[in-house]
Protein backbone atom coordinates (compact mmCIF):
# COMPACT_ATOMS: atom_id res chain seq x y z
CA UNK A 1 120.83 199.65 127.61
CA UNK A 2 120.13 197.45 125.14
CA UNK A 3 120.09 193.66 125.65
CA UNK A 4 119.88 190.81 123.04
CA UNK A 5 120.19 187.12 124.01
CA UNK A 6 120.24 184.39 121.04
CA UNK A 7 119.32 180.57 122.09
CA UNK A 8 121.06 177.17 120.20
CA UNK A 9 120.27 173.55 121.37
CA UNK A 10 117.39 172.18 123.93
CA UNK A 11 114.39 173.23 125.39
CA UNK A 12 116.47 173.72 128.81
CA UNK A 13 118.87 176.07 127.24
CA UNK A 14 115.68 177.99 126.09
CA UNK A 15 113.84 178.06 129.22
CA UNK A 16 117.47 179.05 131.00
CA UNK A 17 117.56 182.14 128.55
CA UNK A 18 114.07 183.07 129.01
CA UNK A 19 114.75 183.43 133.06
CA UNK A 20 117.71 185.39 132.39
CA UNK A 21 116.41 187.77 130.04
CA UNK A 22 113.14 188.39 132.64
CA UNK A 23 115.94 189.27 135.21
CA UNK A 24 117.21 191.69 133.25
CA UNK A 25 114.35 192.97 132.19
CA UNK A 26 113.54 193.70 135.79
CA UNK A 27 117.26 194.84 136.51
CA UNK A 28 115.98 197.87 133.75
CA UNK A 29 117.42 196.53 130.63
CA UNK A 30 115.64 197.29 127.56
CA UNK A 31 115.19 193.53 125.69
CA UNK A 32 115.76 193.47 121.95
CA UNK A 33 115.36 190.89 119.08
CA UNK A 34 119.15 189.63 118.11
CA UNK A 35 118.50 190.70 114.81
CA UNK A 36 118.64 194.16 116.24
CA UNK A 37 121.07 196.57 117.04
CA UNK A 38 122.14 196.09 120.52
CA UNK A 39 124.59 197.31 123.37
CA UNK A 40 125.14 193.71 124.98
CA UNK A 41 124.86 190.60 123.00
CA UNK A 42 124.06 187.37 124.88
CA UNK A 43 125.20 184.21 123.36
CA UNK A 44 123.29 181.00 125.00
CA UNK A 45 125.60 178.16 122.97
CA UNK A 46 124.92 174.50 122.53
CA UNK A 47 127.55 172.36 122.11
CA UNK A 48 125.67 168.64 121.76
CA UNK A 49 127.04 168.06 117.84
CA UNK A 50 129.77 170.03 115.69
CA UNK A 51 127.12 171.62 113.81
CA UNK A 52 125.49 173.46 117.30
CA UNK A 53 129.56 174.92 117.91
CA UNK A 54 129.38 175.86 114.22
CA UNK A 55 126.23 178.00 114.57
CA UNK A 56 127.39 179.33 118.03
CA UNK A 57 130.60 181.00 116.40
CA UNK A 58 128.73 181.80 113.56
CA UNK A 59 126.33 183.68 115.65
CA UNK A 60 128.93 185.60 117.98
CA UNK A 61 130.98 186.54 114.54
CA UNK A 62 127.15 188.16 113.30
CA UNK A 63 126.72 190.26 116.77
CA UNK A 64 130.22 191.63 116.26
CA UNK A 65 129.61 192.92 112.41
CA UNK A 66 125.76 194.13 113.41
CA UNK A 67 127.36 196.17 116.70
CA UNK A 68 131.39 196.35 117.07
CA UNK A 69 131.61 198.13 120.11
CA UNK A 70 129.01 196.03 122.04
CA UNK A 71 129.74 193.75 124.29
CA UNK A 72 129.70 189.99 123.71
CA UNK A 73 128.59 187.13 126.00
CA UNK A 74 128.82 183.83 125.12
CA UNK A 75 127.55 181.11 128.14
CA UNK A 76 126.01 177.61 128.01
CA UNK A 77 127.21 174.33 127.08
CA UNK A 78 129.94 175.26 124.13
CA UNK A 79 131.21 177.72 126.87
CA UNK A 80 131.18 175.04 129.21
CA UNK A 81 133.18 172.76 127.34
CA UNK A 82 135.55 174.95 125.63
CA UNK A 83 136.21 178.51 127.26
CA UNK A 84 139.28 179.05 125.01
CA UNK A 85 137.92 178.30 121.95
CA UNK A 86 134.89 180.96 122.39
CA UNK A 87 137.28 183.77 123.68
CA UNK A 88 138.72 184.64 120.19
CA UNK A 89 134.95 185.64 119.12
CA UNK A 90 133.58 187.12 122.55
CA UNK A 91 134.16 189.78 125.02
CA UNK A 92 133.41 187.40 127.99
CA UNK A 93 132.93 183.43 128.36
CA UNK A 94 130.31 182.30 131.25
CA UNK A 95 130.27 178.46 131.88
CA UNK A 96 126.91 176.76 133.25
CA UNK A 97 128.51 177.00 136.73
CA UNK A 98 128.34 180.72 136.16
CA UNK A 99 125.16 181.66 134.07
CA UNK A 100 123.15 182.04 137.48
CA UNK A 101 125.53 185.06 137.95
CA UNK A 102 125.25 186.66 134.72
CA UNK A 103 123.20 189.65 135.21
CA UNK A 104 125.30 190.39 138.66
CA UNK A 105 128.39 190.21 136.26
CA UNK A 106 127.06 192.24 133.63
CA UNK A 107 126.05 195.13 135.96
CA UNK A 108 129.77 195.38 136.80
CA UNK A 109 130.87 196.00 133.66
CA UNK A 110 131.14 199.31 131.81
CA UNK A 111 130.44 199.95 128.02
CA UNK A 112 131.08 203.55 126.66
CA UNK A 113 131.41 205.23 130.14
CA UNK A 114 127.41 204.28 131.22
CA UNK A 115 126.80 201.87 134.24
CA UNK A 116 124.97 199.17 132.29
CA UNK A 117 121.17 199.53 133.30
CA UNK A 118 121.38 202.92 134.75
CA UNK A 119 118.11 204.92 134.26
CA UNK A 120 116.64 202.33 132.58
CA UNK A 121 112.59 201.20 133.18
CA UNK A 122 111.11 197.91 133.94
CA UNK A 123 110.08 196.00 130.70
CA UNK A 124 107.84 193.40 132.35
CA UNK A 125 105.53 193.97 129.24
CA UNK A 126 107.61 193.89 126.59
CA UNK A 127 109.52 190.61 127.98
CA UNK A 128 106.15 189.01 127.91
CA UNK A 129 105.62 190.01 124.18
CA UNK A 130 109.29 188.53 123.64
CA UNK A 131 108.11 185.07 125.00
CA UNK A 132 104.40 185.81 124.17
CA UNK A 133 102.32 182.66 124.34
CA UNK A 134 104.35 179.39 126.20
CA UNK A 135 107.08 179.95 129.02
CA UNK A 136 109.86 177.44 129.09
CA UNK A 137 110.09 176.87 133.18
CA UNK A 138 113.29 174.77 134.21
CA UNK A 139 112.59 172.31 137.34
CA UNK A 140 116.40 170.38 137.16
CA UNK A 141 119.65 170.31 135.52
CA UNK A 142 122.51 167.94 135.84
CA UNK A 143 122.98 164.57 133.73
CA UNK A 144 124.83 161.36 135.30
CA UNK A 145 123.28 158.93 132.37
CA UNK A 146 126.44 157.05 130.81
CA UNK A 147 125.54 157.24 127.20
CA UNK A 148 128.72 157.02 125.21
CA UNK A 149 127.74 159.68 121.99
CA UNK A 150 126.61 162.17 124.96
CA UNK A 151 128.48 164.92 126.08
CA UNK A 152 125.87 166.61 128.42
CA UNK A 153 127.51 164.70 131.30
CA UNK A 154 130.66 166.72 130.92
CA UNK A 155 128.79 169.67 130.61
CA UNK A 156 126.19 169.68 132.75
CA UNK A 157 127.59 167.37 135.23
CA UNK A 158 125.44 168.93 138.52
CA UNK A 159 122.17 167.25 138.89
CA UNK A 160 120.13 168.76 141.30
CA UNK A 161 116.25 169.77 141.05
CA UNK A 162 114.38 173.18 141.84
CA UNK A 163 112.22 173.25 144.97
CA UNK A 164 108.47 172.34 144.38
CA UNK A 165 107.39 175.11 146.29
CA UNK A 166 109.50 177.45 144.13
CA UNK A 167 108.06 176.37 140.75
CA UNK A 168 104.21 176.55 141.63
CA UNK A 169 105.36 180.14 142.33
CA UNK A 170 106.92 180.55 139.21
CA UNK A 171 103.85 179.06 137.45
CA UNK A 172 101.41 181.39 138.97
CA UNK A 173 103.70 184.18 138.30
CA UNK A 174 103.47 183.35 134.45
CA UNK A 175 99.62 183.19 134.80
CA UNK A 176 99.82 186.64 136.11
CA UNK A 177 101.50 187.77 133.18
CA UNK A 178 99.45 186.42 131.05
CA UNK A 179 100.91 183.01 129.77
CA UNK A 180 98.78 180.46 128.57
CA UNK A 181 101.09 177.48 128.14
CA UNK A 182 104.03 176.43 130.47
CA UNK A 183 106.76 173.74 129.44
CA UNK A 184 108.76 171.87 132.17
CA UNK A 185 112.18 170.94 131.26
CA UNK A 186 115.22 170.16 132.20
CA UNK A 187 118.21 167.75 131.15
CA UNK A 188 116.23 164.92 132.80
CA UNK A 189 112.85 166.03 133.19
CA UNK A 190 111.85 162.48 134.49
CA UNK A 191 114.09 162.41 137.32
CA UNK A 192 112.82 165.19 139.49
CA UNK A 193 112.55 164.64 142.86
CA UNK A 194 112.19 167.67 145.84
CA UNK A 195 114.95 166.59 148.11
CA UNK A 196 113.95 169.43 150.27
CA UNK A 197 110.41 168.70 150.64
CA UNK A 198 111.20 165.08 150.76
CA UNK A 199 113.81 165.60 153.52
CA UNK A 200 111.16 167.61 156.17
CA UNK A 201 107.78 165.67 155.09
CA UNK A 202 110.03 162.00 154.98
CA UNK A 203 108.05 161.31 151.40
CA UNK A 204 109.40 161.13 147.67
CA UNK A 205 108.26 164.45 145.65
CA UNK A 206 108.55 163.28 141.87
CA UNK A 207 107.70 164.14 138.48
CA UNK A 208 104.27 162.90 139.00
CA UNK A 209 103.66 164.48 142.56
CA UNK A 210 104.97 168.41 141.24
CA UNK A 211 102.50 167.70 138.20
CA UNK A 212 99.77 167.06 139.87
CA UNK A 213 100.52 169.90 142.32
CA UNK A 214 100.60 172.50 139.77
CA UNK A 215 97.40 171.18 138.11
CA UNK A 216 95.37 171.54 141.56
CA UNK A 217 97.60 174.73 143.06
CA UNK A 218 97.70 177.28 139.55
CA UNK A 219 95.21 178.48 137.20
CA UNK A 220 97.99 177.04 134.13
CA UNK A 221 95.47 176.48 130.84
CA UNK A 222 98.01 174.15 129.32
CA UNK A 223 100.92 172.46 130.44
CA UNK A 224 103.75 170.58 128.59
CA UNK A 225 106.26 167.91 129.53
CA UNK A 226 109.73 167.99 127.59
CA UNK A 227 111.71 165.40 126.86
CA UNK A 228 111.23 161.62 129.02
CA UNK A 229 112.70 158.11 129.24
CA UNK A 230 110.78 155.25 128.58
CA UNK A 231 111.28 153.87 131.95
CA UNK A 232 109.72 156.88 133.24
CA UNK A 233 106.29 156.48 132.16
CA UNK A 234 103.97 154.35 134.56
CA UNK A 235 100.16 154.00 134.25
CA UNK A 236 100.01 156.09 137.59
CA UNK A 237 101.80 158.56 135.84
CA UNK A 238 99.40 158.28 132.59
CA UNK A 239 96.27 158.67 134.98
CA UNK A 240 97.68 162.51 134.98
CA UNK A 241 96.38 163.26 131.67
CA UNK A 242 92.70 162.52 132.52
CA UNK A 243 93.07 166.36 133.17
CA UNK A 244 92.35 168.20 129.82
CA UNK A 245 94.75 170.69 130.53
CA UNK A 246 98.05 168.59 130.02
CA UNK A 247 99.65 168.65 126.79
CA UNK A 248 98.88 165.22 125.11
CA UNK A 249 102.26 165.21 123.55
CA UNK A 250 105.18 163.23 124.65
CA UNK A 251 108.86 163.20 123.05
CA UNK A 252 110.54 159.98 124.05
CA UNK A 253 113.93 160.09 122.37
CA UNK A 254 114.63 156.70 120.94
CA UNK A 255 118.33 157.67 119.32
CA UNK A 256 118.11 153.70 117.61
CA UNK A 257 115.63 151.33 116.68
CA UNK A 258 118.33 148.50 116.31
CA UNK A 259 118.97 146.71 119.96
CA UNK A 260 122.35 146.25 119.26
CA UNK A 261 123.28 149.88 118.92
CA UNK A 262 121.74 151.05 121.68
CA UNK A 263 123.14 148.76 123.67
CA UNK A 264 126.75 150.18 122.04
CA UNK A 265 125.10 153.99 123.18
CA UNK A 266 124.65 152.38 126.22
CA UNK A 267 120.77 153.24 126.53
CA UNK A 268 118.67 152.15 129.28
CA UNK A 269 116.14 150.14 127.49
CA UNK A 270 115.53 147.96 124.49
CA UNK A 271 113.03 148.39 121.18
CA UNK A 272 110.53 145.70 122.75
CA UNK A 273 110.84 148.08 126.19
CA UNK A 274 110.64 151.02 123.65
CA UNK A 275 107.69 149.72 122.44
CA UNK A 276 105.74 148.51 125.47
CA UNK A 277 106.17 152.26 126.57
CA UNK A 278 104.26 153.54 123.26
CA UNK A 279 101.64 151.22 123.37
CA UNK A 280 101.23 152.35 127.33
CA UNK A 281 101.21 156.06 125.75
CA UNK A 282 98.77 155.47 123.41
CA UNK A 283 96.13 154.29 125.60
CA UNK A 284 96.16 158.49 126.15
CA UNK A 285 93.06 160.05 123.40
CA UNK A 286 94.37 161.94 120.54
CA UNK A 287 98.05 161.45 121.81
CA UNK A 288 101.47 162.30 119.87
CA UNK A 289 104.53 160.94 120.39
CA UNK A 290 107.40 162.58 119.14
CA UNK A 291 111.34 161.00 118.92
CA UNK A 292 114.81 161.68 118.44
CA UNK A 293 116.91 159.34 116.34
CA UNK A 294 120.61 159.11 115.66
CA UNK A 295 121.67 157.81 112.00
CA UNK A 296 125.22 156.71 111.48
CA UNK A 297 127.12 155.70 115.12
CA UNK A 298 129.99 154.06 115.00
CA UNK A 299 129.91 150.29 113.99
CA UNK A 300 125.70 151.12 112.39
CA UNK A 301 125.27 148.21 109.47
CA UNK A 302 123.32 148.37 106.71
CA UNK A 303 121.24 145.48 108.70
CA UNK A 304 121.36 147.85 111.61
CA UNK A 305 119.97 150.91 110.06
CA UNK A 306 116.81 149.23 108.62
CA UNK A 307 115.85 147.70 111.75
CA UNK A 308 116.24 151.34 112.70
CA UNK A 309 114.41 152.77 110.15
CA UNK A 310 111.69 149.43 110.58
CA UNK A 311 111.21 150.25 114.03
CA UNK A 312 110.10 154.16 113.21
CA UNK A 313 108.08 153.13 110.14
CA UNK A 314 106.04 150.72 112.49
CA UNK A 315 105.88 153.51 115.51
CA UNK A 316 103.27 155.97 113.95
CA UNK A 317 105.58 158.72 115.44
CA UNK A 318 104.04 162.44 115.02
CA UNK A 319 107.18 163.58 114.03
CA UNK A 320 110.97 162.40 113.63
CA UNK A 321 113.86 164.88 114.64
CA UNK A 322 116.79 163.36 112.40
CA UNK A 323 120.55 163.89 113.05
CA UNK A 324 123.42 162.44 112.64
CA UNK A 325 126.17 160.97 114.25
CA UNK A 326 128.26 163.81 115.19
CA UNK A 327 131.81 162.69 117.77
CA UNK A 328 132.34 165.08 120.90
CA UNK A 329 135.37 165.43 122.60
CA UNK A 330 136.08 163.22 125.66
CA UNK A 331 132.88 160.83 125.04
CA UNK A 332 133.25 157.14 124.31
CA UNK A 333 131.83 157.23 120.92
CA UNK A 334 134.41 159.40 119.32
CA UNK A 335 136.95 156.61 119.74
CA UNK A 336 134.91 154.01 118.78
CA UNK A 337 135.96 151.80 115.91
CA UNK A 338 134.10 151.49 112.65
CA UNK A 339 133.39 155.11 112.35
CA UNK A 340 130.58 155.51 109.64
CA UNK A 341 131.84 157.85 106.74
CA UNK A 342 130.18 161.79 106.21
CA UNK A 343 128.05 160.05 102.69
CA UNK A 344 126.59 157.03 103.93
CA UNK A 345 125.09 159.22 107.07
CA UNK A 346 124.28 162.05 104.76
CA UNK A 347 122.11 158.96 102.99
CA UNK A 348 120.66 157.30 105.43
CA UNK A 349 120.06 160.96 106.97
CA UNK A 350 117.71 161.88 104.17
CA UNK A 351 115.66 158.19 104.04
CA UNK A 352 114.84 159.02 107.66
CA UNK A 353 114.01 162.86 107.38
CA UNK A 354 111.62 161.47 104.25
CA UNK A 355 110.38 158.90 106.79
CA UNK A 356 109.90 162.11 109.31
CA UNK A 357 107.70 163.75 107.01
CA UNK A 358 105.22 161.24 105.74
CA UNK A 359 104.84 159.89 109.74
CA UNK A 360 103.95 163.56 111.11
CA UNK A 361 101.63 164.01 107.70
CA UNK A 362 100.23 160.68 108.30
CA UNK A 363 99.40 161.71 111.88
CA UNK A 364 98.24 165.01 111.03
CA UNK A 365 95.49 163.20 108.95
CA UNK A 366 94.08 161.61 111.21
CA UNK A 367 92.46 164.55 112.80
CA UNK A 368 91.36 166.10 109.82
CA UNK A 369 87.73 167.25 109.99
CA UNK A 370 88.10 167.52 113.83
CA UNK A 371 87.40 170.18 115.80
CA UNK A 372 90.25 171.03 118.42
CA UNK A 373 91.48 173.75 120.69
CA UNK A 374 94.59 176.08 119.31
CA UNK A 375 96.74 178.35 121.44
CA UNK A 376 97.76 180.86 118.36
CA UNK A 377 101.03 182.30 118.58
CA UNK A 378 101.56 185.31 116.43
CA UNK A 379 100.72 186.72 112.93
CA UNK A 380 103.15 185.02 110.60
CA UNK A 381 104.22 187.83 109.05
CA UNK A 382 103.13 191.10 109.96
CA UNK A 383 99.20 192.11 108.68
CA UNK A 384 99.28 189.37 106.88
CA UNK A 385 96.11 188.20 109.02
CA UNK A 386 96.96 184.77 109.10
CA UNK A 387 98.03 183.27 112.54
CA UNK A 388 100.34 180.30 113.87
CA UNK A 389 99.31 178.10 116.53
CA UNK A 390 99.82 175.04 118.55
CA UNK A 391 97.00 172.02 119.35
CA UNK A 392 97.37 170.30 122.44
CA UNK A 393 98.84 167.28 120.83
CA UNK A 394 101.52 169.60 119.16
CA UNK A 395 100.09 170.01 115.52
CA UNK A 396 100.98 173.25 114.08
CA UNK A 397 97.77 174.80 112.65
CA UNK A 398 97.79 178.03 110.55
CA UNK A 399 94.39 180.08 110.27
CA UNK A 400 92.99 183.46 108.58
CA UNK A 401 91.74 185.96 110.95
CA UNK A 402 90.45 189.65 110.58
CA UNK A 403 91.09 190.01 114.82
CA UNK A 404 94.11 189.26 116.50
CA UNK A 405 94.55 185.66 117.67
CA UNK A 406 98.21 186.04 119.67
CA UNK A 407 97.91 184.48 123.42
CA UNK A 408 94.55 183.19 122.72
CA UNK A 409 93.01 179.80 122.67
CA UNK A 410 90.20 179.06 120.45
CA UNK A 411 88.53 176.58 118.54
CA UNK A 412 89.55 175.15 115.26
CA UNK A 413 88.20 173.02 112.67
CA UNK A 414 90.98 171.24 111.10
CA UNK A 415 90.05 171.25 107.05
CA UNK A 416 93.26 170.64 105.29
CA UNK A 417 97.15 169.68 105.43
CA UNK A 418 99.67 172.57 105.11
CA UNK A 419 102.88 172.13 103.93
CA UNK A 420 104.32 173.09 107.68
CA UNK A 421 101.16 171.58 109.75
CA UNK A 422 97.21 171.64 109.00
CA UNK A 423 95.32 174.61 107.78
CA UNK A 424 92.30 175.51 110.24
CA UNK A 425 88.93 177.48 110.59
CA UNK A 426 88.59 179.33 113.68
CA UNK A 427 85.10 178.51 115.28
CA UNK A 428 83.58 181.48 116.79
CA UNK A 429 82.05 181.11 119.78
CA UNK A 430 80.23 184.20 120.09
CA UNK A 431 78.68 185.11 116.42
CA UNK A 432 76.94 187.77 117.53
């Protein structure tokens, strides 16, 4: 049978949807692209502004015209939040609390007469030429933070983290299948902490302890950290990164640059604390720091805004991820006062994204000339010889090559900005 999963929202959502589709794969399902033609259509729905729960339907309403008598899934947060609303456009609605269970509750089902899965073969190679390069490996889940725009909490309200032992086995399982890169996420990466180990050994296990344990226990070429708080990073933590083979890229979603509106988001720190943490960062060679920021929340001035915009123009950010205000049910921002109308964010909305694209060219710059390591992706459109990659310090690169670069990392001199990233020239290292 046929099996097609589609992915909205974070990095979490992503890695959850990469773990289910490698248990189906090894339950005998046959993984397609969701472009295709499939028998089961997996939905993996983000619900974190009203433009994710547009896409979501608009994606489930797509699966039905491409395959009517499939079945449809939707899961994740939209289906968390809102079971009702997602049954009108899908067969079956799986909250978070029930994703774990999904391939158990798929096997149950019947489509056309067939047992779903029956007589199917493994597809342990074709899953990792779905994923190809980078696995997205979740270590916890669960959100207790009381921002007032957020509606993860509601959604995700279970916090809990995956054993330590558990993910170095996971990790060496992806080097055995041939990944290069792996990405740690979660909803709050920076809070990990092994309760299990830390119950039987009477120590803390954190962030910093599993990270250096999968550095010295698996043969990993690259690791990445998603998404941190400010108050997370430590120079102990820092000293992690004397080892080549972590990422030197950190996102550290700011949401404002104007104190008084993050203390109305009710964010843990201030800009000066904000700050303080980049200059920390930065101590880090070649490093990038990437950010999230929120234009338009409730009660945002004009005065507001530019020491929002001030703040990111000052930062040297690699790259800006711009969005606006958007009010989710049940959170304390969608009855806020002072509600900032659709033109005025759609404004400010595009002086940041222009802000977003001269920072990440600006940084991109800077390593022009420079010779740097690439893991390469895929072709970026088929025979067209000319491959996609990723730096370290998360610069997209794009290169010619006459032999096939995907799942390999190589050399690159960095000659020129593209449009999308920098244009490169792969070094070889063996001319002969």
């Amino acid at each position: 049978m046929k099996v097609a999963f589609y992915t909205l929202g974070c990095k979490l959502n992503q890695a959850e949807t990469e773990s289910l589709a490698s248990r189906f794969s090894e339950a005998g399902f046959q993984l397609v692209s969701p472009g295709d033609g499939a028998d089961i259509y997996i939905g993996n729905t983000c619900t974190v502004t009203h433009i994710a729960d547009r896409k979501s339907r608009h994606w489930l309403r797509l699966a039905r015209r491409r395959n009517p008598q499939a079945l449809i899934i939707a899961t994740g947060c939209y289906a968390q939040r809102s079971r009702q609303e997602l049954a009108q456009l899908a067969d079956f609605v799986v909250d978070n609390t029930e994703k774990e269970n999904l391939l158990a509750l798929t096997q149950t089902l019947s489509l056309e007469g067939r047992r779903l899965g029956e007589g199917a073969t493994r597809q342990s190679k074709m899953l990792a030429a779905t994923f190809r390069t980078r696995s997205l490996m979740k270590i916890q889940d669960g959100c207790h933070s009381p921002c007032t725009y957020c509606i993860v909490p509601k959604v995700r309200p279970h916090e809990y983290s995956l054993p330590a032992s558990q993910i170095i086995d996971e990790v060496n399982q992806k080097v055995a299948l041939g990944y290069k890169e792996v990405v740690l996420t979660g909803t709050k990466v920076g809070s990990y902490k092994d309760t299990v180990l830390s119950a039987s050994e009477g120590s803390s296990t954190d962030l910093r302890d599993l990270v250096h344990r999968i550095l010295t226990s698996t043969g990993i070429e690259r690791l990445r950290l998603s998404s941190l708080q400010p108050s997370e990073i430590s120079p102990e933590f820092l000293a992690l990164w004397q080892d080549e083979r972590l990422c030197r890229h950190f996102h550290l979603a700011l949401q404002s640059g104007s104190e008084t509106v993050l203390q109305r988001m009710k964010r843990s720190y201030s800009p000066d604390q904000y700050q303080r943490t980049i200059n920390l960062i930065k101590e880090v060679p070649e490093v990038a720091i990437t950010t999230d920021i929120m234009v338009g929340f409730p009660g945002e001035s004009d005065e507001e805004f530019e020491q929002s915009y001030s703040f990111c123009q000052q930062a040297g950010f690699a790259n800006i991820h711009v969005f606006p205000f958007s009010p989710r049910p049940e959170t304390a921002a969608a009855g806020m006062p002072e509600q900032i109308k659709d033109k005025v964010k759609q404004e400010r909305n595009q002086r940041m994204l222009e802000l977003s694209r001269s920072s990440r060219r600006s940084f991109c710059e800077q390593f022009l000339g420079q010779t740097m390591p690439v893991l390469w992706e895929k072709e970026t459109s088929p025979e067209s010889g000319i491959y996609s990659g990723l730096t370290g310090n998360y610069i997209r690169v794009f290169a010619h090559s006459e032999k096939s670069l995907s799942n390999e990392i190589t050399p690159v001199k960095l000659v020129k900005f593209h449009n999308q990233g920098i244009w490169g020239e792969v070094i070889d290292e063996n001319p002969g």
